[in-house]
Protein backbone atom coordinates (compact mmCIF):
# COMPACT_ATOMS: atom_id res chain seq x y z
CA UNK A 1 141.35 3.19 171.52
CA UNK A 2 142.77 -0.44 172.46
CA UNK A 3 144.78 -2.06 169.88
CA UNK A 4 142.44 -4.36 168.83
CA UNK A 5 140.04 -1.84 167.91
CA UNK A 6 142.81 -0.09 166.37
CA UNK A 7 143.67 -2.75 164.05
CA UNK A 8 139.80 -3.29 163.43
CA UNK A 9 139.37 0.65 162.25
CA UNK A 10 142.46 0.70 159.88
CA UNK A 11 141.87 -2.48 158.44
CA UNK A 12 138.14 -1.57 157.50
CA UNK A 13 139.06 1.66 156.06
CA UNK A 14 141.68 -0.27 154.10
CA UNK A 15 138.55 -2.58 152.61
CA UNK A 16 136.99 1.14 151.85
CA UNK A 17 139.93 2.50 150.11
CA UNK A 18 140.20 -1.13 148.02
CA UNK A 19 136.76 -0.36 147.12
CA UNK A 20 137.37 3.03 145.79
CA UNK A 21 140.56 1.93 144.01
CA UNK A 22 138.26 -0.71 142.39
CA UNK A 23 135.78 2.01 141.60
CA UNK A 24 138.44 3.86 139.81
CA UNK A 25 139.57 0.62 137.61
CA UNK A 26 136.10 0.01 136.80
CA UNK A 27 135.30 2.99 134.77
CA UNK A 28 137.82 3.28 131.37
CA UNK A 29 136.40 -0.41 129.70
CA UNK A 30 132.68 1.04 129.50
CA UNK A 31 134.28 4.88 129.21
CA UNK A 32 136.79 4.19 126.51
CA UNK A 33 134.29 3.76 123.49
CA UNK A 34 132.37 6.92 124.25
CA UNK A 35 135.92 8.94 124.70
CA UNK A 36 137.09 7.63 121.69
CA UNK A 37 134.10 8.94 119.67
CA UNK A 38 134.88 12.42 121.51
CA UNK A 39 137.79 12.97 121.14
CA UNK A 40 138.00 11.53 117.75
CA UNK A 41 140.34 8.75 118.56
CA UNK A 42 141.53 5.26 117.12
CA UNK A 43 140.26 2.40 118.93
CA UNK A 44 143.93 1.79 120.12
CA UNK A 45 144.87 5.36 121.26
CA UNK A 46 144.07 3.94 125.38
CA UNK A 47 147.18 2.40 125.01
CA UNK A 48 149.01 6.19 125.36
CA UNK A 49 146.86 6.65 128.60
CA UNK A 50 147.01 3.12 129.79
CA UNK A 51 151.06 3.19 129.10
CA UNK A 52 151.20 6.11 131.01
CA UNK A 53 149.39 4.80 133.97
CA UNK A 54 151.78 2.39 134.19
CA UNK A 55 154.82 4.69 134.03
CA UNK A 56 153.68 5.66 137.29
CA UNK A 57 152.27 3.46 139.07
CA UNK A 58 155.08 0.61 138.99
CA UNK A 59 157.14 3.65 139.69
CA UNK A 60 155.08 4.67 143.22
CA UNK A 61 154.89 0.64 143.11
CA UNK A 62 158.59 0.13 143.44
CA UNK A 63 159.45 3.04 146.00
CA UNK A 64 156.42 2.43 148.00
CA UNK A 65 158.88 0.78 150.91
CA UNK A 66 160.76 3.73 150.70
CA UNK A 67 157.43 6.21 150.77
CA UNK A 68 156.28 4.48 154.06
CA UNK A 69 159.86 4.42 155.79
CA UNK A 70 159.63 8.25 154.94
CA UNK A 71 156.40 9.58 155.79
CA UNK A 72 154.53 6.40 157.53
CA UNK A 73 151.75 4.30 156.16
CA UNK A 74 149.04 6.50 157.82
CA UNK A 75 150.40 9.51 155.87
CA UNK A 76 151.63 7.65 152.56
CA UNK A 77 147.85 6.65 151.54
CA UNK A 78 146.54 10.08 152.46
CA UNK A 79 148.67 11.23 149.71
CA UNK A 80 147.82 8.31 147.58
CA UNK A 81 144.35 9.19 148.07
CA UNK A 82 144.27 12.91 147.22
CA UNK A 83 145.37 12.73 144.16
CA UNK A 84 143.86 9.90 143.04
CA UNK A 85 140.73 11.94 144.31
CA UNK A 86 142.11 15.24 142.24
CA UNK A 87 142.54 13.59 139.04
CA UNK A 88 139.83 11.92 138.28
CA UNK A 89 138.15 15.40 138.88
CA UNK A 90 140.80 16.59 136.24
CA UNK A 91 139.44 14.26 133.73
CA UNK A 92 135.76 14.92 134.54
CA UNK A 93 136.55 18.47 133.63
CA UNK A 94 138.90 17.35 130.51
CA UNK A 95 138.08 19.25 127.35
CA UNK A 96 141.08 17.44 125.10
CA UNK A 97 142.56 14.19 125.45
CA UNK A 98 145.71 15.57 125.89
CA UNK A 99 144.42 16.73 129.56
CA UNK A 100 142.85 13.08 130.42
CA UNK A 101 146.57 11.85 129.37
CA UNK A 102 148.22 14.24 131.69
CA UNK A 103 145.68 13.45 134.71
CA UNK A 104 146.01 9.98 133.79
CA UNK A 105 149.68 10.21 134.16
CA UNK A 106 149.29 11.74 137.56
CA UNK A 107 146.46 9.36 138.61
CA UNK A 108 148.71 6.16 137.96
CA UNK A 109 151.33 7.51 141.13
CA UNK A 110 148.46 7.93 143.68
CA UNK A 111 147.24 4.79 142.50
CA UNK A 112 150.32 2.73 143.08
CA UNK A 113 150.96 3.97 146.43
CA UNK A 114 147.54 2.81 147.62
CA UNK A 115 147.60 -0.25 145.77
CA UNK A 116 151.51 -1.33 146.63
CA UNK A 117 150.88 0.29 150.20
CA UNK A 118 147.97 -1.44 151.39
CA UNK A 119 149.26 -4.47 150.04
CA UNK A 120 152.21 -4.30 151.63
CA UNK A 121 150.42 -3.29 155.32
CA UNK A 122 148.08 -6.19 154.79
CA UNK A 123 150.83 -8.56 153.97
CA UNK A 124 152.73 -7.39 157.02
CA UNK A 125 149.89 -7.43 159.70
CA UNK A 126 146.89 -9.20 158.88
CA UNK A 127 146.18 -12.60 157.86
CA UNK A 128 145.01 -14.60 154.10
CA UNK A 129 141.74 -13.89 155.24
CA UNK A 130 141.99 -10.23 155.24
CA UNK A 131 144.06 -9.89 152.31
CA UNK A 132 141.65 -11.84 150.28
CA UNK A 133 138.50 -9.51 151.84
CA UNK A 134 140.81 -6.47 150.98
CA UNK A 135 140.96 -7.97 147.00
CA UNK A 136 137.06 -8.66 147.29
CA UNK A 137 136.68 -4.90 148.72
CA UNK A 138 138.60 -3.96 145.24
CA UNK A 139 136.25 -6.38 143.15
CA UNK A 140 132.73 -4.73 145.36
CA UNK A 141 134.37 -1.53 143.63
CA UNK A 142 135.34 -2.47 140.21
CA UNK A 143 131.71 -3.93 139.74
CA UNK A 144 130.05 -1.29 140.53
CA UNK A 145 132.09 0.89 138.21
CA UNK A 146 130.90 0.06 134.84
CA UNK A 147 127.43 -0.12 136.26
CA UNK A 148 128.00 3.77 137.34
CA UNK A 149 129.86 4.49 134.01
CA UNK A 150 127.15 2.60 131.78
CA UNK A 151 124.42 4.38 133.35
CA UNK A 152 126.21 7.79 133.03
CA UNK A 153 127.65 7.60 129.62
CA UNK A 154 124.02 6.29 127.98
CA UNK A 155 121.71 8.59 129.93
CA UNK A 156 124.07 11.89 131.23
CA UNK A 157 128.13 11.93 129.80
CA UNK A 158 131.16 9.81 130.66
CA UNK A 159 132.70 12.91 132.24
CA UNK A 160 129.33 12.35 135.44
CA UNK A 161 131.62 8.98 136.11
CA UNK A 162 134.58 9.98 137.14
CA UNK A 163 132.92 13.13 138.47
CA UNK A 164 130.50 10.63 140.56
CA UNK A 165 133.75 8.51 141.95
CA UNK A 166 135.96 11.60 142.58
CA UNK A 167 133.33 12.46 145.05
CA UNK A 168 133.61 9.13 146.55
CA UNK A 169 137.56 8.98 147.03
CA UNK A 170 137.37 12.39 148.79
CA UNK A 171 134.62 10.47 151.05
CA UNK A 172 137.76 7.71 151.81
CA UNK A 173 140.18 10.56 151.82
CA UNK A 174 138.41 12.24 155.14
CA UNK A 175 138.69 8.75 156.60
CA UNK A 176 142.11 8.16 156.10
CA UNK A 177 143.24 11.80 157.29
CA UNK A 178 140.94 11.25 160.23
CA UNK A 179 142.82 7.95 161.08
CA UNK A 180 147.01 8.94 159.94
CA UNK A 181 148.21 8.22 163.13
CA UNK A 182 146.60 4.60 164.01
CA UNK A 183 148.15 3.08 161.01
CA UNK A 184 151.35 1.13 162.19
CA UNK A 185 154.98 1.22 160.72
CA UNK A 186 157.41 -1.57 162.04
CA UNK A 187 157.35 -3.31 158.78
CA UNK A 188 157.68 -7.04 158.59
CA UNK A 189 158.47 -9.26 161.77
CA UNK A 190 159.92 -12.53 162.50
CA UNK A 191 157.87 -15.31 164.97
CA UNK A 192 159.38 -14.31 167.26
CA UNK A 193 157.79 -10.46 166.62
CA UNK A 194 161.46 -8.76 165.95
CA UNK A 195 162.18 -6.79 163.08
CA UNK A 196 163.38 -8.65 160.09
CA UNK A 197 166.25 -7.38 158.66
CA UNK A 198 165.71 -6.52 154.97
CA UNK A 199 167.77 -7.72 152.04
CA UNK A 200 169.13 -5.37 149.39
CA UNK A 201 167.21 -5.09 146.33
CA UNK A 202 170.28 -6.70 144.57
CA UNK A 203 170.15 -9.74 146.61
CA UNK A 204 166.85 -10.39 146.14
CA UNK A 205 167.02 -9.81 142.55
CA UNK A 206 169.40 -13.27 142.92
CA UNK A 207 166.42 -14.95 143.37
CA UNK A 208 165.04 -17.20 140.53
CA UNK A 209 162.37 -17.68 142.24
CA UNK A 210 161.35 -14.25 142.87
CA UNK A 211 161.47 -13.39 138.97
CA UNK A 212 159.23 -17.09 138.37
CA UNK A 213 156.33 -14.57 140.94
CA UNK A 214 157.07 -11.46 139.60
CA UNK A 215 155.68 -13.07 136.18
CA UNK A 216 153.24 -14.78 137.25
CA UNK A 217 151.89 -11.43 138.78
CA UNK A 218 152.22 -10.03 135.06
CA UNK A 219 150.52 -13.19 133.60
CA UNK A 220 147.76 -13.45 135.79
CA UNK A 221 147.22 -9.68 136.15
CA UNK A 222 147.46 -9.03 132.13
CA UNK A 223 144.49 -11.77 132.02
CA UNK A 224 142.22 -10.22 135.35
CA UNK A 225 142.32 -6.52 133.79
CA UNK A 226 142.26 -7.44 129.56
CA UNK A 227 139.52 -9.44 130.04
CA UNK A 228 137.44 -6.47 132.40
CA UNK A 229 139.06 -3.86 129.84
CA UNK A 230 137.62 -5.27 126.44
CA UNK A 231 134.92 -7.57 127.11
CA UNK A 232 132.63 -4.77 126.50
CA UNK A 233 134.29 -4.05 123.39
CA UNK A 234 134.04 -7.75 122.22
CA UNK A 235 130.75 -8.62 123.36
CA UNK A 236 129.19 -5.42 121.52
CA UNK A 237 131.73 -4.91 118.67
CA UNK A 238 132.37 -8.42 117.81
CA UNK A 239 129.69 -10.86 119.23
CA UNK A 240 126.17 -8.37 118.55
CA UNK A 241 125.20 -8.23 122.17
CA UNK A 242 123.52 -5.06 122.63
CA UNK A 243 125.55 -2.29 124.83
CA UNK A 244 123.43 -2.39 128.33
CA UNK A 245 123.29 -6.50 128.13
CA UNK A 246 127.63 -5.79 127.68
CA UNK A 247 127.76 -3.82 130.57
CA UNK A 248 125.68 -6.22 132.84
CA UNK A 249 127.65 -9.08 131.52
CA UNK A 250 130.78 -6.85 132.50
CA UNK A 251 129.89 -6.48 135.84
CA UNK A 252 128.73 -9.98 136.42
CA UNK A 253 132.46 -10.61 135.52
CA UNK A 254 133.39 -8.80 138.17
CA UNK A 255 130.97 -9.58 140.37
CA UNK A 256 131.22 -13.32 140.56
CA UNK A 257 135.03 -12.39 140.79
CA UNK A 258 134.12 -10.36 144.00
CA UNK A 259 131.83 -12.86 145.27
CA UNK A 260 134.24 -15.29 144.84
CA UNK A 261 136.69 -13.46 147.17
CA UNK A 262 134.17 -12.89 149.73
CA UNK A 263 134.05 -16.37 149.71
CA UNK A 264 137.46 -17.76 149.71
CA UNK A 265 138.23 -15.09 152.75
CA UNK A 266 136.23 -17.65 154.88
CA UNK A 267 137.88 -20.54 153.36
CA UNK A 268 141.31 -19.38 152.40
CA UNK A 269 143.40 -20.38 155.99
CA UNK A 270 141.40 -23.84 155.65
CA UNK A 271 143.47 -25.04 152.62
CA UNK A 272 147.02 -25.06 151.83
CA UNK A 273 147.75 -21.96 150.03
CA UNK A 274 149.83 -23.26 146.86
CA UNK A 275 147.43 -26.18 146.49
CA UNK A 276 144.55 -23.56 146.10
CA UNK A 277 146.06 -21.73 144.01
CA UNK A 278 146.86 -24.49 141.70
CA UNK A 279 143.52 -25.32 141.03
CA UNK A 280 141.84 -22.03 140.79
CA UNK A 281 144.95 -21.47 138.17
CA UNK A 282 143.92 -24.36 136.09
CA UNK A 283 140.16 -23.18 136.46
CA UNK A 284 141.30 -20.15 135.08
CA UNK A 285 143.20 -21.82 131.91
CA UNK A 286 139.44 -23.43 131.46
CA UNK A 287 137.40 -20.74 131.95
CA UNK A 288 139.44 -18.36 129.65
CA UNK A 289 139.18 -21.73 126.27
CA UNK A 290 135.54 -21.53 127.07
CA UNK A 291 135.29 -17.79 126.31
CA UNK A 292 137.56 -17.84 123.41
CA UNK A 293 135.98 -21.32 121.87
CA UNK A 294 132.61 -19.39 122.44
CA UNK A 295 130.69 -22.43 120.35
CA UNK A 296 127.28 -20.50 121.74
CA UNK A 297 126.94 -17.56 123.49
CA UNK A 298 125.82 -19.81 126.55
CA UNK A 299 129.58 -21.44 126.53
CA UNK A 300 131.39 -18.13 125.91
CA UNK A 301 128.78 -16.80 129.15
CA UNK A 302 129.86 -19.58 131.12
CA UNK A 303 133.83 -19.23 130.31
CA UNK A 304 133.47 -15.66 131.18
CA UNK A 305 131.60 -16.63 134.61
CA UNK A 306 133.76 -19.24 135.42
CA UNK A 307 137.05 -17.06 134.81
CA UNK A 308 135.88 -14.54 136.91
CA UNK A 309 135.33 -16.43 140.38
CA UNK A 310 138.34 -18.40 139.41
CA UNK A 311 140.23 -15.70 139.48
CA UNK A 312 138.83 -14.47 142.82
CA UNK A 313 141.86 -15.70 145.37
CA UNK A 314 144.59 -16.07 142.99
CA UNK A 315 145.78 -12.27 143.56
CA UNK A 316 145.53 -11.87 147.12
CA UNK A 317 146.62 -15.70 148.12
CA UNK A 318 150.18 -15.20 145.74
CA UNK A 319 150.64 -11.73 147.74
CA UNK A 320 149.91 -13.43 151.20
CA UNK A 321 151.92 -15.78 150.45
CA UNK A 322 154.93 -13.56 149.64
CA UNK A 323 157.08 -13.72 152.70
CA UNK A 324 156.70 -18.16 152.45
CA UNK A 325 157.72 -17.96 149.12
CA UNK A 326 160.58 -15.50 149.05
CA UNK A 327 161.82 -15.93 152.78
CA UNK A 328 160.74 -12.71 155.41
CA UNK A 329 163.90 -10.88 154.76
CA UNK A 330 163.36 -10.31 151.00
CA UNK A 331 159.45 -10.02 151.49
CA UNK A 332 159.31 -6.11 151.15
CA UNK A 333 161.66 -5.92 147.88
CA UNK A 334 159.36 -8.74 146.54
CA UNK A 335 156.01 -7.17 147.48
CA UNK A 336 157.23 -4.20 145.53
CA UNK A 337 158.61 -5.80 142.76
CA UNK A 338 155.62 -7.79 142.26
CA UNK A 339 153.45 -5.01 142.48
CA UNK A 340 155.73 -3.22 139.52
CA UNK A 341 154.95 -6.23 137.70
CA UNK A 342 151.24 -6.23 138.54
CA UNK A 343 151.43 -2.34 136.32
CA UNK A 344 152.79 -3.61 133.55
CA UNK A 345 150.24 -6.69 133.42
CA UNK A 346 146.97 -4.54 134.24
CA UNK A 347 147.90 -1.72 131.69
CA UNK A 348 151.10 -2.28 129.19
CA UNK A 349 149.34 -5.89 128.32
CA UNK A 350 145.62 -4.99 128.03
CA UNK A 351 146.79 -2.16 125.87
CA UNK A 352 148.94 -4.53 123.58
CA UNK A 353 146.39 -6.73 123.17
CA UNK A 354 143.68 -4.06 122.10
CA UNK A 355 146.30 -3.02 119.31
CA UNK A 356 146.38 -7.14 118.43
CA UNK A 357 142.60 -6.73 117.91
CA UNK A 358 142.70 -4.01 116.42
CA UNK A 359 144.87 -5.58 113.74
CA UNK A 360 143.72 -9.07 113.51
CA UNK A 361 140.46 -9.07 114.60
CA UNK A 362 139.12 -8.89 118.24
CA UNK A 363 138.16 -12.23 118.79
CA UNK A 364 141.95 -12.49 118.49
CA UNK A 365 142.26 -11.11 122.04
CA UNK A 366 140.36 -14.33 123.45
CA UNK A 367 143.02 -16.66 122.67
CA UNK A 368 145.34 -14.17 124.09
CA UNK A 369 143.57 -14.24 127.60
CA UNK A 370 143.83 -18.06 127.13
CA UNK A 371 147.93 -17.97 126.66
CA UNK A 372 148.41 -15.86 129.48
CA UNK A 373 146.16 -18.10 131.72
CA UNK A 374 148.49 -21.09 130.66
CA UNK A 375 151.69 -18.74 131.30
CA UNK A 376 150.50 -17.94 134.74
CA UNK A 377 149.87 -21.60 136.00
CA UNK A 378 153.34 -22.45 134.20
CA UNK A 379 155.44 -20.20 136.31
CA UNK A 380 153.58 -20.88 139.38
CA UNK A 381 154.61 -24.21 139.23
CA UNK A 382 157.86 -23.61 138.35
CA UNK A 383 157.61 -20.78 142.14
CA UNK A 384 156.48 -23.62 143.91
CA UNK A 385 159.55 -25.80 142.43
CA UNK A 386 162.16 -23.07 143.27
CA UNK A 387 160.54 -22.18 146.85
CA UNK A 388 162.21 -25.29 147.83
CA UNK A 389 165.97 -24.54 146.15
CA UNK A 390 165.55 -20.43 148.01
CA UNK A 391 168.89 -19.89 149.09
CA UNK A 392 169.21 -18.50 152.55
CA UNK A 393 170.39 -14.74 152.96
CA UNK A 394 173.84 -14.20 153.25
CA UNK A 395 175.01 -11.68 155.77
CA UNK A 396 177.30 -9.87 152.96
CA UNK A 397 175.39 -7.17 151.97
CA UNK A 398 175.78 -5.86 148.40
């Protein structure tokens, strides 16, 4: 197989294994109501399983260099994949919550190390275009999850879901063990296409402007996945709409979102990267008033729509990005660290939120998205502001 073919294979399975990922995302927001009326649970208690999740996935997030170094990237997602695959077969069979926790727990490593890893590889080899096809390959995925979920909690049980997209990660699993050893490991590269030598995690840590990304990541993140997690929730507990109409609106969320990366790939290396991202930013701080303002349902519907294909290239354009904004040499420490910072915003905040609502009312979780919108375009322009002050590397290790 030439090398261009090569690079076409892993690349596409990477798009499939996005897509799965997505699948996997998609599922607890339409889930979580009818496991909470199983299992006899407060409308809060997804924060112990989202919490966990996140234990171990910025974990597998922040090692993931290490993971690769170790076993290769061809190898490292195999693993990823299996037991992502095996758990969400554990909670299919699940009889307490106690055993969805515990599968949970496990899921969140394989998760990281596909999420972190194939971020990483695309970061390293491919272009904004691909990354942003890869995101759009997770939001293909993530919409069709709580259209497989809704249909199998009303009309068979919520267990059929994760059943259903267990057998599809085993599908991407066979692909990936098929394909270990075209996957390439040199890690980042200078113009000049020599290794990069990579700085310690300390001195990258030095970095103000690497901590202005990493919460930005957490800002922008905590809005993407809150919003996906408990607009069903709002829509049917708070705003009357009746529960298939929530789940359609749900995955028009994410489907303009996916559209909108599908999009932006063919745009994205036609505009200055920062400058797009600025404005899709500040489309997001809109989008996110409209849906908390809500003056009619049309307004809310259009904040929600908006929001969504706003949101499209922020994620993958700020990862792409990475090595321009950090320098090459701290590019893998700040891929990771981001990505650590990407768990805490897609599970710790969505579930902190959902306790807000819980307490104050859910329509309190709207203005919420709405803060972290403006939080996210804040320290973005403070990044863009310190990419120009990033000290160089020193040779004096730590």
């Amino acid at each position: 197989m030439t090398s261009k073919n090569t690079e076409t294979t892993t690349v596409l399975i990477a798009f499939l294994a996005f897509v799965g990922l997505g699948l996997s995302a998609g599922l607890l927001g339409v889930a979580w109501p009818f496991m909470q009326q199983d299992f006899g649970l407060a409308l809060d208690a997804v924060n112990v399983l989202l919490l966990v999740q996140t234990l171990t996935y910025t974990l597998a997030s922040f090692l993931i260099g290490r993971i690769m170094a170790r076993f290769g990237s061809g190898m490292s997602l195999v693993g990823g994949m299996l037991i992502l695959a095996l758990c969400f077969f554990g909670i299919a069979l699940s009889s307490a919550w106690a055993w969805v926790v515990l599968f949970g727990l496990i899921a969140g490593f394989g998760s990281g190390v596909i999420d972190a890893g194939l971020n990483m590889y695309v970061t390293a080899y491919h272009s904004a275009r691909a990354m942003n096809w890869l995101h759009a390959s997770f939001g293909i995925g993530i919409t069709l999850g709580p259209l497989i979920m809704t249909y199998c909690a009303l009309y068979l049980k919520w267990q059929m879901g994760y059943a259903v997209t267990g057998g599809v990660l085993v599908i991407i699993l066979a692909l990936l063990i098929a394909t270990r050893s075209l996957w390439r490991n040199e890690g980042f590269q200078s113009a000049e296409n020599t290794p990069v030598r990579r700085a310690s995690m300390g001195q990258s840590l030095r970095l103000p402007v690497l901590w202005f990304s990493m919460i930005v990541f957490l800002a922008y993140v905590g809005v993407e996945i809150a919003i996906g997690q408990w607009a069903y929730t709002l829509l049917t507990q708070s705003r009357g709409v009746a529960p298939e109409a929530a789940g359609a609106w749900v995955s028009i969320y994410w489907g303009v979102f996916t559209g909108g990366r599908i999009f932006f790939g063919f745009i994205a290396n036609r505009f200055e990267s920062t400058n797009l991202l600025r404005w899709c930013m500040l489309a997001v701080v809109v989008g996110a008033f409209l849906f908390a303002w809500n003056p009619l349902p049309l307004i809310g519907s259009i904040g929600l729509i908006l929001t969504g294909f706003a949101e499209a290239p922020i994620f993958p354009m700020l990862m792409t990005t990475t090595p321009q904004r950090i320098g090459m040499e701290h590019a893998e420490n700040g891929v990771s660290l981001q990505m650590s910072f990407v768990g805490v915003g897609s599970a710790i905040l969505p579930g902190l939120i959902g306790t807000i609502g819980k307490n104050f009312g859910l329509e309190t979780m709207t203005t919420i998205f709405a803060g972290m919108a403006v939080i996210a375009f804040v320290f973005h322009e403070l990044a863009r502001l310190g990419h120009a002050g990033r000290p160089a590397l020193s040779e004096a290790s730590d």
